[in-house]
C-alpha atoms as a PDB file:
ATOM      1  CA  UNK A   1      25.802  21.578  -5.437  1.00  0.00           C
ATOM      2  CA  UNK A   2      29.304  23.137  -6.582  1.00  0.00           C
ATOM      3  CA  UNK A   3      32.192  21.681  -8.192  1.00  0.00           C
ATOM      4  CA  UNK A   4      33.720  21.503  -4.365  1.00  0.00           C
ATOM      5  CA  UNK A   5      31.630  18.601  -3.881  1.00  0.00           C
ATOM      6  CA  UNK A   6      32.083  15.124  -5.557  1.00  0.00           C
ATOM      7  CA  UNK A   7      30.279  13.614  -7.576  1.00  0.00           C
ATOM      8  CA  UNK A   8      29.056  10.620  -5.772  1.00  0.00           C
ATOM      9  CA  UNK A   9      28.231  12.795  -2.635  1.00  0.00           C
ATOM     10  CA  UNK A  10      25.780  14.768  -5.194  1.00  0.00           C
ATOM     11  CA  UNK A  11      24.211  11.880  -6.923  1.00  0.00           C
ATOM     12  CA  UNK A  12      23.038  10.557  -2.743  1.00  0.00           C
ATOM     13  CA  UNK A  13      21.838  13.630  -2.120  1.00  0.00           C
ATOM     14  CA  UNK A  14      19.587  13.418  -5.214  1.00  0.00           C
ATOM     15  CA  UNK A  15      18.878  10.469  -4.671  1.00  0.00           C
ATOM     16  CA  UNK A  16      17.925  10.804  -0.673  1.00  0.00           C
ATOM     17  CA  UNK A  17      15.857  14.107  -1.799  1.00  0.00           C
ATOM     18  CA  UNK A  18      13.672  11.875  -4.710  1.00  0.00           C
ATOM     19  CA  UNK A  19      12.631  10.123  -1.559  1.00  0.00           C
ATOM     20  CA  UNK A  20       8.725  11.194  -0.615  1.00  0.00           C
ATOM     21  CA  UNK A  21       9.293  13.563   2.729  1.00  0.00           C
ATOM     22  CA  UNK A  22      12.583  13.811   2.171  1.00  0.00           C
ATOM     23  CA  UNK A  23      13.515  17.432   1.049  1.00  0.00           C
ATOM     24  CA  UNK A  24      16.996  18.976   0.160  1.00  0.00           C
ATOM     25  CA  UNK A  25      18.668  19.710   3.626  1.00  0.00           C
ATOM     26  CA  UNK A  26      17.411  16.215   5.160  1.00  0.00           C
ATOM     27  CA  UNK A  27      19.076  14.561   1.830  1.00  0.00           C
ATOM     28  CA  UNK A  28      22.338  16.638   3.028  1.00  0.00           C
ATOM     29  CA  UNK A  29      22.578  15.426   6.310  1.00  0.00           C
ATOM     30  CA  UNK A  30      21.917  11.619   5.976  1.00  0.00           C
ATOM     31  CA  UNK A  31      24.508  11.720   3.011  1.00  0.00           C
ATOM     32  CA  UNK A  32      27.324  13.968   5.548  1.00  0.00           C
ATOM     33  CA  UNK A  33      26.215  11.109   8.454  1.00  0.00           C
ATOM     34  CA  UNK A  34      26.747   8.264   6.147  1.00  0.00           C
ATOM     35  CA  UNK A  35      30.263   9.514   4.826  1.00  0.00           C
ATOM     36  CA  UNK A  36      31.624  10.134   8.660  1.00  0.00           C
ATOM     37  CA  UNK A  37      29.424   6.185   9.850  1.00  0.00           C
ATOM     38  CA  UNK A  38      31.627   3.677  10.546  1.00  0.00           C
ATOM     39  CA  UNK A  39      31.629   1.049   7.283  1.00  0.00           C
ATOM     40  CA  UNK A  40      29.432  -1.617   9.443  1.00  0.00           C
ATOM     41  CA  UNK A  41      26.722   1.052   9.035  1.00  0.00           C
ATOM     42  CA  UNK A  42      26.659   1.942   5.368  1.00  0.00           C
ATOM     43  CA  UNK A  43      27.344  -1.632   4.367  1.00  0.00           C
ATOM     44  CA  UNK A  44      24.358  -2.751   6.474  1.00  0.00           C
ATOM     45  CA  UNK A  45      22.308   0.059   4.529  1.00  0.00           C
ATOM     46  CA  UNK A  46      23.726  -1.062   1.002  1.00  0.00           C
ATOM     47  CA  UNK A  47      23.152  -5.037   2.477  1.00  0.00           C
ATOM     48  CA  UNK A  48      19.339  -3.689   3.144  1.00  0.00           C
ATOM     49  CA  UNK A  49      18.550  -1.956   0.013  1.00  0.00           C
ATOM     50  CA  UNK A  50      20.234  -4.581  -2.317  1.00  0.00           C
ATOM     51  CA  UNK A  51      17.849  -7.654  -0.284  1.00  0.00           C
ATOM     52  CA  UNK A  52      14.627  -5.000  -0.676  1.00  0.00           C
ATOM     53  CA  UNK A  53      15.437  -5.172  -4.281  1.00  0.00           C
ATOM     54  CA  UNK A  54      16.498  -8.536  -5.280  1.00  0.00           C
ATOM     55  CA  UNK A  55      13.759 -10.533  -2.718  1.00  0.00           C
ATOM     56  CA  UNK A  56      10.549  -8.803  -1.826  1.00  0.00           C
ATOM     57  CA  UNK A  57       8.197  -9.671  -4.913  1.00  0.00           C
ATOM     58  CA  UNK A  58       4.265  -9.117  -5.271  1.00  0.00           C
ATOM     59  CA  UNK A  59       1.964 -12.093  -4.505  1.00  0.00           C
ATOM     60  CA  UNK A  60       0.507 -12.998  -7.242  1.00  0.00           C
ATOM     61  CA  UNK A  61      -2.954 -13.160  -5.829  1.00  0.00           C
ATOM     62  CA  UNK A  62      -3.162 -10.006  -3.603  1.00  0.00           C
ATOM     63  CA  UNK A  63      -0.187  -7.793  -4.925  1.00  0.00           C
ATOM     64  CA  UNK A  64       1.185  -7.331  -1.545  1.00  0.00           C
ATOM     65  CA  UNK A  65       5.316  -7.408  -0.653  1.00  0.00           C
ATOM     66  CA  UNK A  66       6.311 -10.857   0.099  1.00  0.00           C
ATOM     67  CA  UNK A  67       9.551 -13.061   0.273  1.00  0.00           C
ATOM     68  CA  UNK A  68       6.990 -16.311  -0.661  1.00  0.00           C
ATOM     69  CA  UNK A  69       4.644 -16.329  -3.535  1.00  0.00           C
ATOM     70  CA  UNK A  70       1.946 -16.633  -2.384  1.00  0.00           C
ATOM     71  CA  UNK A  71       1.947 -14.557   0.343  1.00  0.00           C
ATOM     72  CA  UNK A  72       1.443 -15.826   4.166  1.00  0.00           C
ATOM     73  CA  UNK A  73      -2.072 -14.340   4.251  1.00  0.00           C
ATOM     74  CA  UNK A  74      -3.177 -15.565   0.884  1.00  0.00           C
ATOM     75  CA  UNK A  75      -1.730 -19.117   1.996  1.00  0.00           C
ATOM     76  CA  UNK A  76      -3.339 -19.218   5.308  1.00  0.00           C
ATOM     77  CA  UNK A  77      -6.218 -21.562   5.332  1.00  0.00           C
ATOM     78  CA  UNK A  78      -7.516 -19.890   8.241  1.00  0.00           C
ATOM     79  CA  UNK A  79      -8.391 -16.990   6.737  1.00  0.00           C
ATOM     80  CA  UNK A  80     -11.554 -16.328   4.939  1.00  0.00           C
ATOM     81  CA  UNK A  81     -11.111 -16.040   1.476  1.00  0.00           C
ATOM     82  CA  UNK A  82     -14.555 -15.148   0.579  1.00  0.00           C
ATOM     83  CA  UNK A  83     -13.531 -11.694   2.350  1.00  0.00           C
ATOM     84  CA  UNK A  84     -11.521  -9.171   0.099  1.00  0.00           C
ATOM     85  CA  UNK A  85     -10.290  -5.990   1.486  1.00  0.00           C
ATOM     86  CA  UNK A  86      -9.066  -3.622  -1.337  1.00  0.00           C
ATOM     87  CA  UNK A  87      -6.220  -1.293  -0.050  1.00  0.00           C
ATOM     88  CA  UNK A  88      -3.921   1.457  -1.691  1.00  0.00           C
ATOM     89  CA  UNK A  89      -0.939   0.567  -0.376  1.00  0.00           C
ATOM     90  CA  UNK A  90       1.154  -2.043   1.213  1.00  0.00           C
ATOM     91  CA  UNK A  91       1.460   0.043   4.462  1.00  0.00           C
ATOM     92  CA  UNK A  92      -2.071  -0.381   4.587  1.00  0.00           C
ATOM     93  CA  UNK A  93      -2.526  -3.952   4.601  1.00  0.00           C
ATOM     94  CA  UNK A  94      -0.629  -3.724   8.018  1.00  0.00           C
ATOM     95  CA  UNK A  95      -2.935  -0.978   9.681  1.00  0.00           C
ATOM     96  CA  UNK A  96      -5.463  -3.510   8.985  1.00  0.00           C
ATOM     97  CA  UNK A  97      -3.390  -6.347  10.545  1.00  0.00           C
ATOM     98  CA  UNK A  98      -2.722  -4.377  13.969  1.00  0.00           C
ATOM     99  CA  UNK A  99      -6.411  -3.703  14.570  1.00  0.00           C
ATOM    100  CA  UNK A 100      -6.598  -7.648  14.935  1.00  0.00           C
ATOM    101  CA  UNK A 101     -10.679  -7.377  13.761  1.00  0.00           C
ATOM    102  CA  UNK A 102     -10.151  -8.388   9.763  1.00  0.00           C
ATOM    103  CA  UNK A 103      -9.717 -12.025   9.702  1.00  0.00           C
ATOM    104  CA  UNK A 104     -10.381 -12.121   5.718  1.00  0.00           C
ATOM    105  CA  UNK A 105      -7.378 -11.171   2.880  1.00  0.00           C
ATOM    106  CA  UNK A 106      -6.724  -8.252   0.638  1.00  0.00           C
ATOM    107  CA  UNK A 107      -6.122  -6.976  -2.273  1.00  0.00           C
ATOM    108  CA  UNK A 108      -3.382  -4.398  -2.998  1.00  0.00           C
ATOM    109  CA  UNK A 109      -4.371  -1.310  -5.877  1.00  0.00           C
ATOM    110  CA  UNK A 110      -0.853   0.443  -5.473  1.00  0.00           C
ATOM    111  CA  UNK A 111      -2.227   3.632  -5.985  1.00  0.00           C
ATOM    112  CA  UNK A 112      -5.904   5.586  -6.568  1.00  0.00           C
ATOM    113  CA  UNK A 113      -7.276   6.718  -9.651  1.00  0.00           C
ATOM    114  CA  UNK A 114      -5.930  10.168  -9.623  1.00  0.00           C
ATOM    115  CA  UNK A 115      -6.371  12.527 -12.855  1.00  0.00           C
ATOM    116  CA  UNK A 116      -4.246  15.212 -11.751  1.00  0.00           C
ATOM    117  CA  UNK A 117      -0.933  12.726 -11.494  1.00  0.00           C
ATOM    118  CA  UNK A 118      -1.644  10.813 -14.572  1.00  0.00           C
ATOM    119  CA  UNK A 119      -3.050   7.826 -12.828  1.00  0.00           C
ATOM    120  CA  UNK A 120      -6.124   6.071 -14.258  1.00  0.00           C
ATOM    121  CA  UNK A 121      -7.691   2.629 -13.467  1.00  0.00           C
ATOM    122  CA  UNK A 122      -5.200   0.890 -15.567  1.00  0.00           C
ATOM    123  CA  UNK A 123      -2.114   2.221 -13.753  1.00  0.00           C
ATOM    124  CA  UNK A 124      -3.607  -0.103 -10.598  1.00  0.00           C
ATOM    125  CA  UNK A 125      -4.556  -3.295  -9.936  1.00  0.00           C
ATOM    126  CA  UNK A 126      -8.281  -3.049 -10.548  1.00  0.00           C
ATOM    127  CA  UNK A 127      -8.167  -5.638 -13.586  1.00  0.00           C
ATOM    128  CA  UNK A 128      -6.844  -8.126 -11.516  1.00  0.00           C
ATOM    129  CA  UNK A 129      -9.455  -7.682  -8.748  1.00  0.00           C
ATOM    130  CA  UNK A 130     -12.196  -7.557 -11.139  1.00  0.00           C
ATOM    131  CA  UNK A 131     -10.764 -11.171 -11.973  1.00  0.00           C
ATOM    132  CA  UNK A 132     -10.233 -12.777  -8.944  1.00  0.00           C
ATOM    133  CA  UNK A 133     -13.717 -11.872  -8.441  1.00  0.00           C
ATOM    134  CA  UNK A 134     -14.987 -13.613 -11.470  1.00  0.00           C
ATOM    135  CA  UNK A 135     -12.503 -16.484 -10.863  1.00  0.00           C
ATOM    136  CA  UNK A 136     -12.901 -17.062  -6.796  1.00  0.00           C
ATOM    137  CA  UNK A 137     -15.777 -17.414  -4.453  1.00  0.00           C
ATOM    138  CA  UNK A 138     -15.723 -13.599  -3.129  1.00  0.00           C
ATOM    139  CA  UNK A 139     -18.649 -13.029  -1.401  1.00  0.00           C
ATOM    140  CA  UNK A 140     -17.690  -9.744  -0.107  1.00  0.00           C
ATOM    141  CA  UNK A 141     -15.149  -7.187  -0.830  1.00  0.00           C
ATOM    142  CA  UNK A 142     -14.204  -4.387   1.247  1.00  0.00           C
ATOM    143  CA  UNK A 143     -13.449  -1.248   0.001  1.00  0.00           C
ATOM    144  CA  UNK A 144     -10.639  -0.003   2.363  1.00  0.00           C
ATOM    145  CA  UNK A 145      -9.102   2.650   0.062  1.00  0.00           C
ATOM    146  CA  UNK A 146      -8.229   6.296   2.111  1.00  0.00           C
ATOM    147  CA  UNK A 147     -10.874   8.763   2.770  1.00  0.00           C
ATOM    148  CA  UNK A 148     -10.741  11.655   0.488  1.00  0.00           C
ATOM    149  CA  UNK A 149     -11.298  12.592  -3.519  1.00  0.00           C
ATOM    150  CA  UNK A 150      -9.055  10.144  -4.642  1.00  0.00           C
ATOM    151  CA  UNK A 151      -9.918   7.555  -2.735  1.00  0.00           C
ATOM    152  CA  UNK A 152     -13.646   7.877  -2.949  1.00  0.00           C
ATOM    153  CA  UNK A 153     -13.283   8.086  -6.930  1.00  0.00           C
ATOM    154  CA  UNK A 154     -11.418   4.420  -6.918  1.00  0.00           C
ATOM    155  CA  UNK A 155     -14.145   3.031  -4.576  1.00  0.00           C
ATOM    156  CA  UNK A 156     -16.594   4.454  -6.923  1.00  0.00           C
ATOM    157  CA  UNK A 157     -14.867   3.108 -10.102  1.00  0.00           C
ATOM    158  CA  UNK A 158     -14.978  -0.395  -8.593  1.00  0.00           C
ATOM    159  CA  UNK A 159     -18.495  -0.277  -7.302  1.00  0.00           C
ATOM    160  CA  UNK A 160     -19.035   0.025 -10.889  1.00  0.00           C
ATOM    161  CA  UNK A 161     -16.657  -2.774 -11.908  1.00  0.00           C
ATOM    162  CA  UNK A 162     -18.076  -5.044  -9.517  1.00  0.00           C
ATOM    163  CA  UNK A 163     -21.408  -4.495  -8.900  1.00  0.00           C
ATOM    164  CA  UNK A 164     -22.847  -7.072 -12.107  1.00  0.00           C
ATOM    165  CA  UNK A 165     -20.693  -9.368 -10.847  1.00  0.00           C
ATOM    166  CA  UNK A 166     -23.332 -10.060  -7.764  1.00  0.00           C
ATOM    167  CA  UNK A 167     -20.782  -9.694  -4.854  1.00  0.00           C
ATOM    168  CA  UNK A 168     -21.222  -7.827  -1.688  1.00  0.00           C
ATOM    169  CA  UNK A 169     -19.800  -4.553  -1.654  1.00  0.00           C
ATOM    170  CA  UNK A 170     -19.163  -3.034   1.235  1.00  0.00           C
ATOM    171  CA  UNK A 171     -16.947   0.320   2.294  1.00  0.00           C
ATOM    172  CA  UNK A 172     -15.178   1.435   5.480  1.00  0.00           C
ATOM    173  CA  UNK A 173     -17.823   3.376   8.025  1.00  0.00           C
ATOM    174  CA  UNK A 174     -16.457   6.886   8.053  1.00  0.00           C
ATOM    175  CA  UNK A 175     -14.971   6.852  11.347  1.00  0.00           C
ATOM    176  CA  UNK A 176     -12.049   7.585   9.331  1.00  0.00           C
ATOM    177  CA  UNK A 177     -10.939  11.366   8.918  1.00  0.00           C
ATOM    178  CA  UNK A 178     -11.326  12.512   5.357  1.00  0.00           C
ATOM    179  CA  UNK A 179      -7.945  13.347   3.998  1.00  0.00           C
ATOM    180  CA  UNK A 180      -6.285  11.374   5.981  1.00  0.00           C
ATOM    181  CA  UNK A 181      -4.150   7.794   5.264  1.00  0.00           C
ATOM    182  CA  UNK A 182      -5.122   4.541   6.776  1.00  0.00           C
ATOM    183  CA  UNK A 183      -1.733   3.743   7.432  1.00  0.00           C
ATOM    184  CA  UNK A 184      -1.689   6.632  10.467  1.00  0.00           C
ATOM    185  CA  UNK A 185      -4.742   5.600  11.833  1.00  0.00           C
ATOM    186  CA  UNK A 186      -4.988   4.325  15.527  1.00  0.00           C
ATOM    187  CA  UNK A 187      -6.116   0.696  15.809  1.00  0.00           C
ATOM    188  CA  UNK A 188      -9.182   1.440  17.701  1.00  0.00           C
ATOM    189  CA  UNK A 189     -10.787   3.759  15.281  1.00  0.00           C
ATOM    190  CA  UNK A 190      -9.661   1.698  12.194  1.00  0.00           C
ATOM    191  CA  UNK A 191     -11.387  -1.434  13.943  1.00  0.00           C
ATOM    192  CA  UNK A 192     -14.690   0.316  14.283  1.00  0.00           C
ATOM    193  CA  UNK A 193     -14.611   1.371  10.551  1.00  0.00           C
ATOM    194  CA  UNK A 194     -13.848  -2.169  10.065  1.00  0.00           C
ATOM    195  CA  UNK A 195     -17.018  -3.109  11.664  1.00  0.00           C
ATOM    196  CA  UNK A 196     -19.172  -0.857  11.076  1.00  0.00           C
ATOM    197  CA  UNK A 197     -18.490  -0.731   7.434  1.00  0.00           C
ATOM    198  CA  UNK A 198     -21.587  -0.437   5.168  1.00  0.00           C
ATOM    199  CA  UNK A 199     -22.675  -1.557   1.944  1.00  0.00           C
ATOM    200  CA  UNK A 200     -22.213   0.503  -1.369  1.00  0.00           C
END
């Protein structure tokens, strides 16, 4: 940006365009929408992104986003606890919600083992798991991480983890496209990987 510009309308559009699929010119036009908004609108946003920050925490048994520690699904007696489902990501925790099918609880990695960014198996939340196993009454976990390299390397490296441990592991059928995120799958093909998982 120039010197024409001001300061603070650079620093949003940097800070719009570190967003993930959010690239220069998109960054540009939410900043130029938010500067002509009425102030109801960019206070609501500011309102938003301060409560994101100061009151979603992780559960301290799944690692999911929660107000409540633990988290509604970890809480709920209803659920089968002896039934882990290890996910990436948030997001993916509520694909697996829509399909209605899983009635067990998760476990949240944020992240796969990925070489190429610098993320290993102690970036993610595979120490943890490997504990609640030893400390709980799993008897099966779910590997539910996406289809692809990195994905299939983080299933692998707890397969390994978990294995001696004598509990039932078990990975998504590939119904699932290979490449592809959980998150954007449709309900009905995510439920048949769901049941028609198989063991590692």
């Amino acid at each position: 940006m120039t010197k024409a510009v001001p300061e603070p309308v650079t620093k949003l559009v940097d800070a719009f365009a570190r967003l993930p699929g959010i690239g220069p010119k998109t960054a540009s036009r939410l900043t130029y929408y938010l500067l002509r908004a009425p102030d109801e609108v960019t206070n609501k946003l500011a309102d938003a992104l301060t409560n994101l920050k100061s009151q979603i925490k992780f559960c301290s048994t799944c690692f999911n986003i929660t107000l409540d520690d633990p988290c509604p699904i970890c809480s709920d007696p209803r659920r089968d606890h002896h039934l882990i489902a290890v996910v990436e990501e948030p997001l993916d925790v509520l694909a697996l919600e829509k399909t209605g099918v899983f009635d067990g609880v998760y476990h949240v990695l944020h992240g796969a083992i990925s070489p190429v960014n610098g993320i290993g198996p102690d970036d993610l939340k595979i120490r943890d798991l490997v504990k609640r196993v030893e400390q709980g009454d799993a008897v099966e976990i779910v590997i539910a991480t996406n289809p692809g390299q990195e994905g299939d390397a983080t299933a692998f490296y707890i397969h390994k983890e978990l294995k001696p441990k004598g509990v039932k592991i078990t990975r998504l059928a590939r119904g699932l496209p290979v490449g592809g995120d959980i998150e954007y799958v449709d309900a009905v093909t995510l439920s048949r990987a769901l049941q028609g998982r198989s063991e590692l």
